[in-house]
N, C-alpha and C. Protein backbone atom coordinates (compact mmCIF):
# COMPACT_ATOMS: atom_id res chain seq x y z
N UNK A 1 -5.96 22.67 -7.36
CA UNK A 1 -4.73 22.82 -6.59
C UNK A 1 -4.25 21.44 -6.14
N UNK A 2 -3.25 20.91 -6.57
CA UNK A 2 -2.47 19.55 -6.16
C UNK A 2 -2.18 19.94 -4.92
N UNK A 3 -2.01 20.36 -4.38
CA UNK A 3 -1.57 19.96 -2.46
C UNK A 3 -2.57 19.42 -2.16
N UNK A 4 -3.65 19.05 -2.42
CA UNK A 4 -4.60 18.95 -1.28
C UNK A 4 -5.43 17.38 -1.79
N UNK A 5 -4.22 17.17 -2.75
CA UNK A 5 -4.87 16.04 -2.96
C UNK A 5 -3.55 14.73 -2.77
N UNK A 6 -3.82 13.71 -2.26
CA UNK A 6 -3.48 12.08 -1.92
C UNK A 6 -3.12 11.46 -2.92
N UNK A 7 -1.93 10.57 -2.78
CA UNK A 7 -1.46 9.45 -3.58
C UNK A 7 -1.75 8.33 -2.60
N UNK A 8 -2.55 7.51 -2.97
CA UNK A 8 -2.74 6.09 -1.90
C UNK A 8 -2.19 5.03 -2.59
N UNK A 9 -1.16 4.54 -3.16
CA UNK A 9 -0.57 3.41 -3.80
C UNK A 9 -0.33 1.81 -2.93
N UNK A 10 -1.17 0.94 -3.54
CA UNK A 10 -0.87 -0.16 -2.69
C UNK A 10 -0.32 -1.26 -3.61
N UNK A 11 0.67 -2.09 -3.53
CA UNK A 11 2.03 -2.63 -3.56
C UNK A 11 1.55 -3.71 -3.69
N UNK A 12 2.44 -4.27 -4.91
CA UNK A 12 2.25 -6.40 -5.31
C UNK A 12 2.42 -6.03 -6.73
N UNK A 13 2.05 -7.80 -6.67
CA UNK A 13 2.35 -8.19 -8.54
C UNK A 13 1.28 -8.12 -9.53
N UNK A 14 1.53 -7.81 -10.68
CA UNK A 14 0.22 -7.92 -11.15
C UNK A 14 -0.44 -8.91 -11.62
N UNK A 15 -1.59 -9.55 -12.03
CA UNK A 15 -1.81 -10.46 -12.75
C UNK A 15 -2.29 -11.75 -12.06
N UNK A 16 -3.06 -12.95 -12.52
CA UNK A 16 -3.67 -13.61 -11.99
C UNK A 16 -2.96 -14.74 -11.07
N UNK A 17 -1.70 -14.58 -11.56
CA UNK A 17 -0.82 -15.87 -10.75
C UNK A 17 -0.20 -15.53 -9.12
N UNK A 18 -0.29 -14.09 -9.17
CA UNK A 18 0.09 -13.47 -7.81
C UNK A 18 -1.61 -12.83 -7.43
N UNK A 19 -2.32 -13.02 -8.00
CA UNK A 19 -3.73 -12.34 -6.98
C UNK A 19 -3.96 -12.67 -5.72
N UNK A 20 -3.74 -13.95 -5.05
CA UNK A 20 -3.91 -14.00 -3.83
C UNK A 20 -2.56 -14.01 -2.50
N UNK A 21 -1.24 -13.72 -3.27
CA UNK A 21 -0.17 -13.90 -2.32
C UNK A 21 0.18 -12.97 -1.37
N UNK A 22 0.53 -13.08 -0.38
CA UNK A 22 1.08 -12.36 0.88
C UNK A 22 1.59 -10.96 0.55
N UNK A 23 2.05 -11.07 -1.05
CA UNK A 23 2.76 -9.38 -1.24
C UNK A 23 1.86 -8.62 -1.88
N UNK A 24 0.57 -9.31 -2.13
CA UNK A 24 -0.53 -8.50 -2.43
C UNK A 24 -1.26 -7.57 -1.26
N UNK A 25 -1.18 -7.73 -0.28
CA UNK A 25 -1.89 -7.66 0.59
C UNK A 25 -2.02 -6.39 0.59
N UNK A 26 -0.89 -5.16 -0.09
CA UNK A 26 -1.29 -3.68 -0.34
C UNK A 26 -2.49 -3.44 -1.20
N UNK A 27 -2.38 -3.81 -2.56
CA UNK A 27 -3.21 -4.11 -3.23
C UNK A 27 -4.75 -4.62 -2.74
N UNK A 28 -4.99 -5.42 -1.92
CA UNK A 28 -6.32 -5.73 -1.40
C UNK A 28 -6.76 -4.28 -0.74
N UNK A 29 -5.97 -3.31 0.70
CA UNK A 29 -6.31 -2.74 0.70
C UNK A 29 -6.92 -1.55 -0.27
N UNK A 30 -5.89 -1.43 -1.33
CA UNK A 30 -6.37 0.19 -2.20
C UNK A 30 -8.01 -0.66 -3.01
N UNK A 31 -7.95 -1.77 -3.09
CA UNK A 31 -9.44 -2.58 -3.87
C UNK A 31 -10.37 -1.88 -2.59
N UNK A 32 -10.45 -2.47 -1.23
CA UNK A 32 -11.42 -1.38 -0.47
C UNK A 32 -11.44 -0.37 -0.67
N UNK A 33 -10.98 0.51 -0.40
CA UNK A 33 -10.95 1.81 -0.44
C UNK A 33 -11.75 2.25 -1.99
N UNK A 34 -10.94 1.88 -3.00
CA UNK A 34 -12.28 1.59 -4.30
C UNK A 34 -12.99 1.99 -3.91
N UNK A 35 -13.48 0.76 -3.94
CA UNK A 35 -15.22 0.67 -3.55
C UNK A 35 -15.72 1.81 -2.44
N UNK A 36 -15.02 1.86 -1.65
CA UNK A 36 -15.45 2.79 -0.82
C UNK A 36 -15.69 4.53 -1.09
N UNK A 37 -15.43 4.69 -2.29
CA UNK A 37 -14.87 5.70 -3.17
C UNK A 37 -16.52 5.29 -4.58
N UNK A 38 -16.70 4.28 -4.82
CA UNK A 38 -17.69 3.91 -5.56
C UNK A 38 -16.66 4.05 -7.08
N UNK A 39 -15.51 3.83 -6.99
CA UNK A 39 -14.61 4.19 -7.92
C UNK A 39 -14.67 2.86 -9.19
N UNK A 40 -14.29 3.06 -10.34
CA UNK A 40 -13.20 1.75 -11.01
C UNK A 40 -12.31 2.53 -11.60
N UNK A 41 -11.00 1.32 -11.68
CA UNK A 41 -10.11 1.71 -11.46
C UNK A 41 -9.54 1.70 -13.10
N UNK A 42 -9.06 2.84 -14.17
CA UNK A 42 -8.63 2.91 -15.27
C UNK A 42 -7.32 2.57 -15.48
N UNK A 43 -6.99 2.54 -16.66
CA UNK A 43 -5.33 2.45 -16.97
C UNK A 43 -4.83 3.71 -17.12
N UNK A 44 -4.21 3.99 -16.65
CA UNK A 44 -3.29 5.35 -16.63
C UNK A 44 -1.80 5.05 -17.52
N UNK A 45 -1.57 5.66 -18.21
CA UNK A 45 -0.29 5.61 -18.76
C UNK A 45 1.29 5.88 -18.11
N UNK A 46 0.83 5.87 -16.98
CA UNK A 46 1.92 5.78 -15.57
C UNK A 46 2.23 4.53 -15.45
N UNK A 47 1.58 3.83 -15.99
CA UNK A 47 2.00 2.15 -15.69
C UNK A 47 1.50 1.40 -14.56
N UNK A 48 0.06 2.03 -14.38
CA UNK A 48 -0.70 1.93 -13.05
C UNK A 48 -2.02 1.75 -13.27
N UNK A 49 -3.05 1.28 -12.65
CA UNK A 49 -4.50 0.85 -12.76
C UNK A 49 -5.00 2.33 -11.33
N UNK A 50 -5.57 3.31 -11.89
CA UNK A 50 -6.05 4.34 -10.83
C UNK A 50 -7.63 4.69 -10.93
N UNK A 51 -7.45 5.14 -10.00
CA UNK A 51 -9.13 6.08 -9.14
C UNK A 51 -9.02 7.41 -8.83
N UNK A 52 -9.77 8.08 -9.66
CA UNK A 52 -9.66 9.57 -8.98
C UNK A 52 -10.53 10.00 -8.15
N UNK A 53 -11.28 10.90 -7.01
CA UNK A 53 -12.36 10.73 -6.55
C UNK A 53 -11.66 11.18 -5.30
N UNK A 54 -13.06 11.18 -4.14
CA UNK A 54 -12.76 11.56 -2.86
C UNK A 54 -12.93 10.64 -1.69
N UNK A 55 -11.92 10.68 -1.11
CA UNK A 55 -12.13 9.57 -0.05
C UNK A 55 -11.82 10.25 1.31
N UNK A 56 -13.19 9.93 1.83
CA UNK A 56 -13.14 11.11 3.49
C UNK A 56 -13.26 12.36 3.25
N UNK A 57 -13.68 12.45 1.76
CA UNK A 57 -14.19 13.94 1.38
C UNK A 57 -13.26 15.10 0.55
N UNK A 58 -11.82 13.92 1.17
CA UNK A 58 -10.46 14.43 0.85
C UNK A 58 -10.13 13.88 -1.23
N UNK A 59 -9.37 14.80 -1.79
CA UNK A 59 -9.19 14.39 -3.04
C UNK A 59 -8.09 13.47 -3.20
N UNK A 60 -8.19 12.28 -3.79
CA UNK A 60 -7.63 11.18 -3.58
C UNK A 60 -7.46 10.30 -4.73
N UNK A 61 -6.11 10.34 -5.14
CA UNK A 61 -5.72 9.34 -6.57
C UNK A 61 -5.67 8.06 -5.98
N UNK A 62 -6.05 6.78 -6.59
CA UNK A 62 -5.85 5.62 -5.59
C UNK A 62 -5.28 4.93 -6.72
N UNK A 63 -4.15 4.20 -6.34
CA UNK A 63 -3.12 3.40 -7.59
C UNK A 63 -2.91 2.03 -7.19
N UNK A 64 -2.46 1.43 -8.55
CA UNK A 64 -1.59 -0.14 -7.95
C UNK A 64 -1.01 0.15 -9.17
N UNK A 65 0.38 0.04 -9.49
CA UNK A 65 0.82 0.05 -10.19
C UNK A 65 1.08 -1.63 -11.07
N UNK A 66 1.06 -1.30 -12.34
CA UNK A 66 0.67 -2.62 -13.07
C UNK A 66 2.60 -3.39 -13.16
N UNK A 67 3.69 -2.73 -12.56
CA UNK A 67 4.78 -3.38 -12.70
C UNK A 67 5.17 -4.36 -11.36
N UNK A 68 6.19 -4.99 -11.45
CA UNK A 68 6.09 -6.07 -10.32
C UNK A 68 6.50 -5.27 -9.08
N UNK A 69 6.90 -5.79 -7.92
CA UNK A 69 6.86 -5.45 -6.70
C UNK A 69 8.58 -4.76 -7.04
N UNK A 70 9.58 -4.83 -7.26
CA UNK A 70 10.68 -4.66 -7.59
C UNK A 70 10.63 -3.34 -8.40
N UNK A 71 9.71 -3.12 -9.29
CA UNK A 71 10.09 -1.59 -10.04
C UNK A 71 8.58 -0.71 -10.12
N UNK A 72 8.21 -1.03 -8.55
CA UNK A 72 7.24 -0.07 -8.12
C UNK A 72 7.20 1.48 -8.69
N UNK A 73 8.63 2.00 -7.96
CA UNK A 73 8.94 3.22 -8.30
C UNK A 73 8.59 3.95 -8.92
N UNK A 74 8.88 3.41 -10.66
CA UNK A 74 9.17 4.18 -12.00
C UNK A 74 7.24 4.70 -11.91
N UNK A 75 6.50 3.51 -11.79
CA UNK A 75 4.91 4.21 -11.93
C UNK A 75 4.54 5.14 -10.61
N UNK A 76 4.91 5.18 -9.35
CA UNK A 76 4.44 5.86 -8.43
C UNK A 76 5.21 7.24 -8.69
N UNK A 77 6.04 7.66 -9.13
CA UNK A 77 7.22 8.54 -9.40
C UNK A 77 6.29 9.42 -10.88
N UNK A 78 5.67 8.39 -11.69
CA UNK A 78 5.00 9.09 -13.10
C UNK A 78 4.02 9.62 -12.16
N UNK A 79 3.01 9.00 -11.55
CA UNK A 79 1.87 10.06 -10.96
C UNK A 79 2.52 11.18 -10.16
N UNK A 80 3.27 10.44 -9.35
CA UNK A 80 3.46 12.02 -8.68
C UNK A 80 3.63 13.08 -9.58
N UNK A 81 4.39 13.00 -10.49
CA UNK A 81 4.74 14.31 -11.37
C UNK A 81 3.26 14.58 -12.19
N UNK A 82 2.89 13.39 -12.58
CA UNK A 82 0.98 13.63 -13.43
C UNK A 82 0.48 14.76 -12.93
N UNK A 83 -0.05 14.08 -11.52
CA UNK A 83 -0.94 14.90 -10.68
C UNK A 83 -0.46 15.79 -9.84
N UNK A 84 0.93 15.72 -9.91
CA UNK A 84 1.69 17.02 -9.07
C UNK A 84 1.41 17.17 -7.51
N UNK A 85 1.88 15.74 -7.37
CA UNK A 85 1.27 15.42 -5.34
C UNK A 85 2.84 15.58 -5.04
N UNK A 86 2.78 16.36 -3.64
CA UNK A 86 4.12 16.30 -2.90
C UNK A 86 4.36 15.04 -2.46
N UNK A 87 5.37 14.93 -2.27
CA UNK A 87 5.95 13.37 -1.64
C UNK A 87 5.16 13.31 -0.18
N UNK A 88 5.54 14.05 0.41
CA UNK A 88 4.54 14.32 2.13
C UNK A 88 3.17 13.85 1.93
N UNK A 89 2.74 13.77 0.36
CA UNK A 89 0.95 13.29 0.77
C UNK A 89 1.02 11.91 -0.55
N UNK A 90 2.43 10.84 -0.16
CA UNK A 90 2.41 9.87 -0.94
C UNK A 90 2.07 8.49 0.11
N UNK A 91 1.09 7.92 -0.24
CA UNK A 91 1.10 7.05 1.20
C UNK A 91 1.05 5.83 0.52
N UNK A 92 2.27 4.87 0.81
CA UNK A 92 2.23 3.10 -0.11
C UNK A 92 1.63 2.18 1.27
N UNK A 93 1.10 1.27 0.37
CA UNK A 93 0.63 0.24 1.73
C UNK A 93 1.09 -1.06 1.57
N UNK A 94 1.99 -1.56 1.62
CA UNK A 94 2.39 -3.20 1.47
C UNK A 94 2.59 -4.03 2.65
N UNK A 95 3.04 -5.09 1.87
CA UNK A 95 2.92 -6.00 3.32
C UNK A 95 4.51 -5.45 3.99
N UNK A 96 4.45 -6.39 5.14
CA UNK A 96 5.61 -6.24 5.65
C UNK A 96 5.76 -7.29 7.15
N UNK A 97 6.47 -8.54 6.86
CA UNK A 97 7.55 -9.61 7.21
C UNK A 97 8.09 -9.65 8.49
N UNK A 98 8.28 -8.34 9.14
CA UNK A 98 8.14 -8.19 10.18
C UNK A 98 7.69 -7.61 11.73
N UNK A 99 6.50 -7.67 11.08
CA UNK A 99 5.52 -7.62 12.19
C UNK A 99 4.45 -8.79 12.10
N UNK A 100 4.09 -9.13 13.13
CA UNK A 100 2.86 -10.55 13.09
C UNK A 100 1.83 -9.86 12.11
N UNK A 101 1.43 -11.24 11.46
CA UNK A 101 0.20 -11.76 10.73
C UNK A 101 -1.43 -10.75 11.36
N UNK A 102 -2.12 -9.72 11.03
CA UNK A 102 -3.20 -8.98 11.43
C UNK A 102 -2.58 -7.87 12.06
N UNK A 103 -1.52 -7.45 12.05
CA UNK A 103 -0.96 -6.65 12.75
C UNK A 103 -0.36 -5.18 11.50
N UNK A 104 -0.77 -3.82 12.00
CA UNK A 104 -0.74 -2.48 11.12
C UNK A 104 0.69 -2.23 11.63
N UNK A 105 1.24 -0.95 11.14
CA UNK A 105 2.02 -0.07 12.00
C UNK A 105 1.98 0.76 10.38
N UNK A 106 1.53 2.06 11.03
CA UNK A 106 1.75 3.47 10.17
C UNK A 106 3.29 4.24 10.68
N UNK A 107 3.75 4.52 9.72
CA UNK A 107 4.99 5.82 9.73
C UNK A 107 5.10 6.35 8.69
N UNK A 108 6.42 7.40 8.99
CA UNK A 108 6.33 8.46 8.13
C UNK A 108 8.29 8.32 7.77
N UNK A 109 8.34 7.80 6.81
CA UNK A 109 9.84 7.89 6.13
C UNK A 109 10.71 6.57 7.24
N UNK A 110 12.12 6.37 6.96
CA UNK A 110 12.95 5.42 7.47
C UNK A 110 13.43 4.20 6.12
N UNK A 111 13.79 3.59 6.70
CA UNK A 111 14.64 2.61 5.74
C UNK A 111 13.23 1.83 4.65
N UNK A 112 14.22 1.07 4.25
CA UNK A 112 12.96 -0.40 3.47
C UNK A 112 12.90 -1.37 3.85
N UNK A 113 13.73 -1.88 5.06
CA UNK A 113 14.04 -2.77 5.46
C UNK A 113 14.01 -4.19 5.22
N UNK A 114 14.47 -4.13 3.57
CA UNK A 114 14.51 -5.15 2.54
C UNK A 114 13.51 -5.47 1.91
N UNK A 115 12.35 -4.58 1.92
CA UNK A 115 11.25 -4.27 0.92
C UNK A 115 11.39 -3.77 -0.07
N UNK A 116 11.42 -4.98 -1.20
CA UNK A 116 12.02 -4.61 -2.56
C UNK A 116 11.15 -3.52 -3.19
N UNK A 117 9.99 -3.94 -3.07
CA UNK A 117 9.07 -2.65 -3.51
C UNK A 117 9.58 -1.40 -3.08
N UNK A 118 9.27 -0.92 -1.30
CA UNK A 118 9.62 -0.10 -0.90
C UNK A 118 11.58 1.05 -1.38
N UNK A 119 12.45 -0.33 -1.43
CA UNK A 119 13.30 0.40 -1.71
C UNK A 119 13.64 0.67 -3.24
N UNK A 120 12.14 0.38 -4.47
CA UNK A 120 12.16 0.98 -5.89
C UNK A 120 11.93 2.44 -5.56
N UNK A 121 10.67 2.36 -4.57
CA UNK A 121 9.54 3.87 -4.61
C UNK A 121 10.42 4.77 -4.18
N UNK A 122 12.11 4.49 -3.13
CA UNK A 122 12.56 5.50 -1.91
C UNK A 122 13.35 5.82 -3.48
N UNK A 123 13.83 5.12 -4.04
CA UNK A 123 15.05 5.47 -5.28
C UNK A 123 14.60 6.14 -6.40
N UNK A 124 12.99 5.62 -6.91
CA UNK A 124 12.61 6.40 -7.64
C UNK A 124 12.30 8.23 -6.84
N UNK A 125 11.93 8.41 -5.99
CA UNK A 125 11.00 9.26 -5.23
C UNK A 125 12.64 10.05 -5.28
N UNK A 126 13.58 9.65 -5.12
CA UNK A 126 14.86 10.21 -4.02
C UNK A 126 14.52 10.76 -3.14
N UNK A 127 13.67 9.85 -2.36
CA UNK A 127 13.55 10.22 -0.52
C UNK A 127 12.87 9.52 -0.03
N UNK A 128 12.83 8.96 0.87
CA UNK A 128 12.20 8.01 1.72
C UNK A 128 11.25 8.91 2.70
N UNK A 129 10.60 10.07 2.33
CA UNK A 129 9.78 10.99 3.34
C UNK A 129 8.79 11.00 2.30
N UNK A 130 7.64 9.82 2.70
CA UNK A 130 6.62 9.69 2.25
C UNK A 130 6.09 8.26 3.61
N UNK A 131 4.81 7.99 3.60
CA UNK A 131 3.92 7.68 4.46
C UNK A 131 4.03 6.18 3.86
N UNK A 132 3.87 4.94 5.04
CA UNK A 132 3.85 3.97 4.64
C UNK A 132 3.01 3.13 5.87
N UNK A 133 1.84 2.28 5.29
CA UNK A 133 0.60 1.43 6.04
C UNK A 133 1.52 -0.09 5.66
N UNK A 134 1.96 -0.03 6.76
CA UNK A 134 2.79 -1.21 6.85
C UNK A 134 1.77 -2.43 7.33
N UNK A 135 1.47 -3.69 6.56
CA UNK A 135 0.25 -4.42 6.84
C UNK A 135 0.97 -5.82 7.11
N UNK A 136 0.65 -5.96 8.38
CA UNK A 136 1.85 -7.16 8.81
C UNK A 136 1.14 -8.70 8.31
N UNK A 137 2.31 -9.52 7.99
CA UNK A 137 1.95 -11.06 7.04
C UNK A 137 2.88 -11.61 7.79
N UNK A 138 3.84 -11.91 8.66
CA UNK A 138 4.38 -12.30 9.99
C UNK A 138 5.53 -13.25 9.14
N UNK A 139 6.01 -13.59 9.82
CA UNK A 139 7.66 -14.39 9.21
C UNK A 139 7.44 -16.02 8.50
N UNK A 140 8.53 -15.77 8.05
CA UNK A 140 7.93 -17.14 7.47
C UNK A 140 8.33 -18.84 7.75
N UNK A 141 7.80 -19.82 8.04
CA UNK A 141 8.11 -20.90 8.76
C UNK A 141 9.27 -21.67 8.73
N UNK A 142 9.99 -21.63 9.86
CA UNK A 142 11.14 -22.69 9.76
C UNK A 142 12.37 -21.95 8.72
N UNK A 143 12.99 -22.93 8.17
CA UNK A 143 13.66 -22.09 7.32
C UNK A 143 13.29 -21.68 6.13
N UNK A 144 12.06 -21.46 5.38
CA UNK A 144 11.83 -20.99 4.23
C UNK A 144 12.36 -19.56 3.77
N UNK A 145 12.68 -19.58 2.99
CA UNK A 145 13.42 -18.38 2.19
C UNK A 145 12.00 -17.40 2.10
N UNK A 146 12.15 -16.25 2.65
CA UNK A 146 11.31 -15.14 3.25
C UNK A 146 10.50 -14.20 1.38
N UNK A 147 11.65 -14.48 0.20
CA UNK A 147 11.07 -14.25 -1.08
C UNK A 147 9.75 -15.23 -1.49
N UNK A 148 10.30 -16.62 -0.92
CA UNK A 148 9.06 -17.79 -1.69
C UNK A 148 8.17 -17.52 -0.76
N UNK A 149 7.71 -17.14 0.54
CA UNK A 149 6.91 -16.88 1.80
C UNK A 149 5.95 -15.57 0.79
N UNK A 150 6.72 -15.02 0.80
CA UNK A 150 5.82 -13.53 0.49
C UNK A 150 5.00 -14.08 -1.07
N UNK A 151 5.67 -15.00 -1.83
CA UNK A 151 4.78 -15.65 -3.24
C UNK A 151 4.01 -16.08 -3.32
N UNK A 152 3.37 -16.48 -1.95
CA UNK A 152 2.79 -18.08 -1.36
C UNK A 152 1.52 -16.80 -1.15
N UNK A 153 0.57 -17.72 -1.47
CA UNK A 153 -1.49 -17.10 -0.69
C UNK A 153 -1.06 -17.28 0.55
N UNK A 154 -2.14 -16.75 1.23
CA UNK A 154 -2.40 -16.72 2.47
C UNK A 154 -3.23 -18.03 2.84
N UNK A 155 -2.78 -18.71 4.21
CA UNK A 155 -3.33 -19.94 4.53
C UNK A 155 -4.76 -19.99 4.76
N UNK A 156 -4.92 -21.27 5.27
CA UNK A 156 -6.57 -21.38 5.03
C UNK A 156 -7.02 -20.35 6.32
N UNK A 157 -6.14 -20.81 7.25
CA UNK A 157 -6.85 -20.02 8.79
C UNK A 157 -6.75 -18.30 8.27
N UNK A 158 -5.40 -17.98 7.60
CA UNK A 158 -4.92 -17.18 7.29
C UNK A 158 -6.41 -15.73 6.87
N UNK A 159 -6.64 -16.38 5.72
CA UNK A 159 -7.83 -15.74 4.84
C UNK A 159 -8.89 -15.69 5.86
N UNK A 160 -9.45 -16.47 6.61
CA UNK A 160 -10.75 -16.26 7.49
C UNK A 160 -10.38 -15.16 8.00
N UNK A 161 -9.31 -14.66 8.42
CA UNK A 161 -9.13 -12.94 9.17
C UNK A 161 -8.99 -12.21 8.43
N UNK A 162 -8.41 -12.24 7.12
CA UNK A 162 -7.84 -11.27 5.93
C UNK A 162 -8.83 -10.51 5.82
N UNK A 163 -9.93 -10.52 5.33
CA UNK A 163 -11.23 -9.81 5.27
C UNK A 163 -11.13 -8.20 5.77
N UNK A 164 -11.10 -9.00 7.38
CA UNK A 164 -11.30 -8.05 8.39
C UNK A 164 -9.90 -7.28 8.48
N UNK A 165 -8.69 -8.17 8.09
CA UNK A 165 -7.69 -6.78 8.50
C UNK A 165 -7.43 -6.46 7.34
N UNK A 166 -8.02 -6.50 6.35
CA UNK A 166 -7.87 -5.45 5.21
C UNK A 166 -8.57 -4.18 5.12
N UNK A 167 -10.07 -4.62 5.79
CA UNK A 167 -10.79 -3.14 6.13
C UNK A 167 -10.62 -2.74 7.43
N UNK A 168 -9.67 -3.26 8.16
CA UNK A 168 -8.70 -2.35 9.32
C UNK A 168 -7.84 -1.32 8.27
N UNK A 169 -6.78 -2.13 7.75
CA UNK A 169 -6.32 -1.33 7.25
C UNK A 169 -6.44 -0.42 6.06
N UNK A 170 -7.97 -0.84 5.62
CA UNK A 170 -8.25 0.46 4.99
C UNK A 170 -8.59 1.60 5.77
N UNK A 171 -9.28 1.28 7.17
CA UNK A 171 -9.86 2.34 8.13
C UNK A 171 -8.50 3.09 8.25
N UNK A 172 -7.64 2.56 8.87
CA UNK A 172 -5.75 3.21 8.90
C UNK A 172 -5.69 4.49 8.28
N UNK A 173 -6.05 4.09 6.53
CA UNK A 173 -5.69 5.14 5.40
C UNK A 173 -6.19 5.88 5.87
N UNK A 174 -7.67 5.98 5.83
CA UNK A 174 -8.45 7.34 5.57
C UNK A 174 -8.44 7.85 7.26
N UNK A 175 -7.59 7.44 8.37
CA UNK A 175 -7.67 8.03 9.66
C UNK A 175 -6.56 8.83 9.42
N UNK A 176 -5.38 8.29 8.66
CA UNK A 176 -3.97 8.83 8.12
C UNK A 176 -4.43 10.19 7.96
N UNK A 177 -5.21 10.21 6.27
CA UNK A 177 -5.61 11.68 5.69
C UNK A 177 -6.40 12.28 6.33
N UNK A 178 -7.24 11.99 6.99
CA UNK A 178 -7.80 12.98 8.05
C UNK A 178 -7.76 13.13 9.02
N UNK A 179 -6.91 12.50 10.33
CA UNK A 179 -6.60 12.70 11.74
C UNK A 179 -4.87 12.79 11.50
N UNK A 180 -4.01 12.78 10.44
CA UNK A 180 -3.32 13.04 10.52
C UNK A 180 -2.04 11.24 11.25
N UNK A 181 -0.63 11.68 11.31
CA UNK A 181 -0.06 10.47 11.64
C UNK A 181 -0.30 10.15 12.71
N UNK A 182 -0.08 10.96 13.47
CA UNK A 182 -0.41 10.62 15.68
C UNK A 182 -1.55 9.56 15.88
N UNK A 183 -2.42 10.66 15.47
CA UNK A 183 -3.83 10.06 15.75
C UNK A 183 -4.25 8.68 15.16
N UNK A 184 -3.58 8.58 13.95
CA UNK A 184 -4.29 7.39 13.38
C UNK A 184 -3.14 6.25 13.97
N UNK A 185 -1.66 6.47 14.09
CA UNK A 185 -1.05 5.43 15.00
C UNK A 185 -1.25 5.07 16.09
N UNK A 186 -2.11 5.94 17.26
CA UNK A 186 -3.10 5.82 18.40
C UNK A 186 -3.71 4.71 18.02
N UNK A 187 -4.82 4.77 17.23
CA UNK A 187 -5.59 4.48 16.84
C UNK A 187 -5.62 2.48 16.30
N UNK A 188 -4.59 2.78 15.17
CA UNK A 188 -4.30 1.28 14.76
C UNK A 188 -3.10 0.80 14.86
N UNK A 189 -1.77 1.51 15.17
CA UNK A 189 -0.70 0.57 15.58
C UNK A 189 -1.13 -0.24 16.28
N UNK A 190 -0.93 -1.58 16.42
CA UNK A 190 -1.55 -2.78 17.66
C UNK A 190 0.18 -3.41 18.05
């Protein structure tokens, strides 16, 4: 029965030249969760690298889709129909520009607020009522153009915390699917 099972899609570029940049930072989370799952992750013909398996006991597809941050959509849009998940149990995790650097915020639907990724998945999906682990990478210095910011790794001080708020925000996910939105925004909105 597909209701009862999770889309966890986490957001970035693919490939070795973007592995460590700021718009990866979705992507790092769904790599925990992996592991946490004891998963590896296959090629799916969705245009996505996935995990099938249970996470929190709960049944749980875990994705990164292999297209750039810009045409997210078209692969999160193929699983949903694959595995036949309602939009209500689609949860993306990317970064997001404005909120400080170590900083979560979970919700449920609203704009993209110039998250190119985000506004492929709302156009592909046609609806923005799906779950999003917003993983804050904080603004970017002076006047730098906020596209080359998000291209750029994370600084040296930067990475010594990354670690830790990536398995924050993996804890986020799996409080999401099993305590539900309230509880887990209690919990890790900071």
């Amino acid at each position: 029965m597909a209701e009862d099972r999770w889309l966890v899609a986490g957001l970035g570029n693919p490939g070795p030249a973007y592995a460590g940049n700021r718009h990866n930072v979705g992507r790092f989370v769904v790599d925990v969760l992996a592991a946490r799952m004891s998963g590896t992750f296959k090629s799916h013909r969705a245009r996505a690298d996935v995990i099938e398996g249970r996470l929190s006991g709960l049944r749980t597809v875990l994705a990164k889709p292999r297209s750039y941050m810009n045409e997210s959509g078209g692969p999160i849009v193929a699983l949903r129909d694959f595995f036949k998940i309602p939009d209500e149990r689609i949860v993306i995790v990317h970064d997001e520009l404005d909120i400080p650097y170590g900083t979560l915020r979970l919700k449920f639907g609203g704009g993209d607020n110039g998250h190119n990724g985000l506004r492929s998945v709302t156009k592909a999906l046609g609806t923005p009522s799906y779950y999003r682990v917003r993983v804050g990478i904080g603004r970017p210095p002076g006047q730098m153009d906020p596209a080359a910011f998000v291209l750029r790794d994370f600084s040296a001080s930067e990475r010594r915390d990354l670690p830790v708020n990536v398995e924050r925000a993996a804890d986020s996910v799996e409080a999401l699917l099993t305590e539900g939105l309230e509880q887990a925004q209690n919990s890790y909105n900071s």
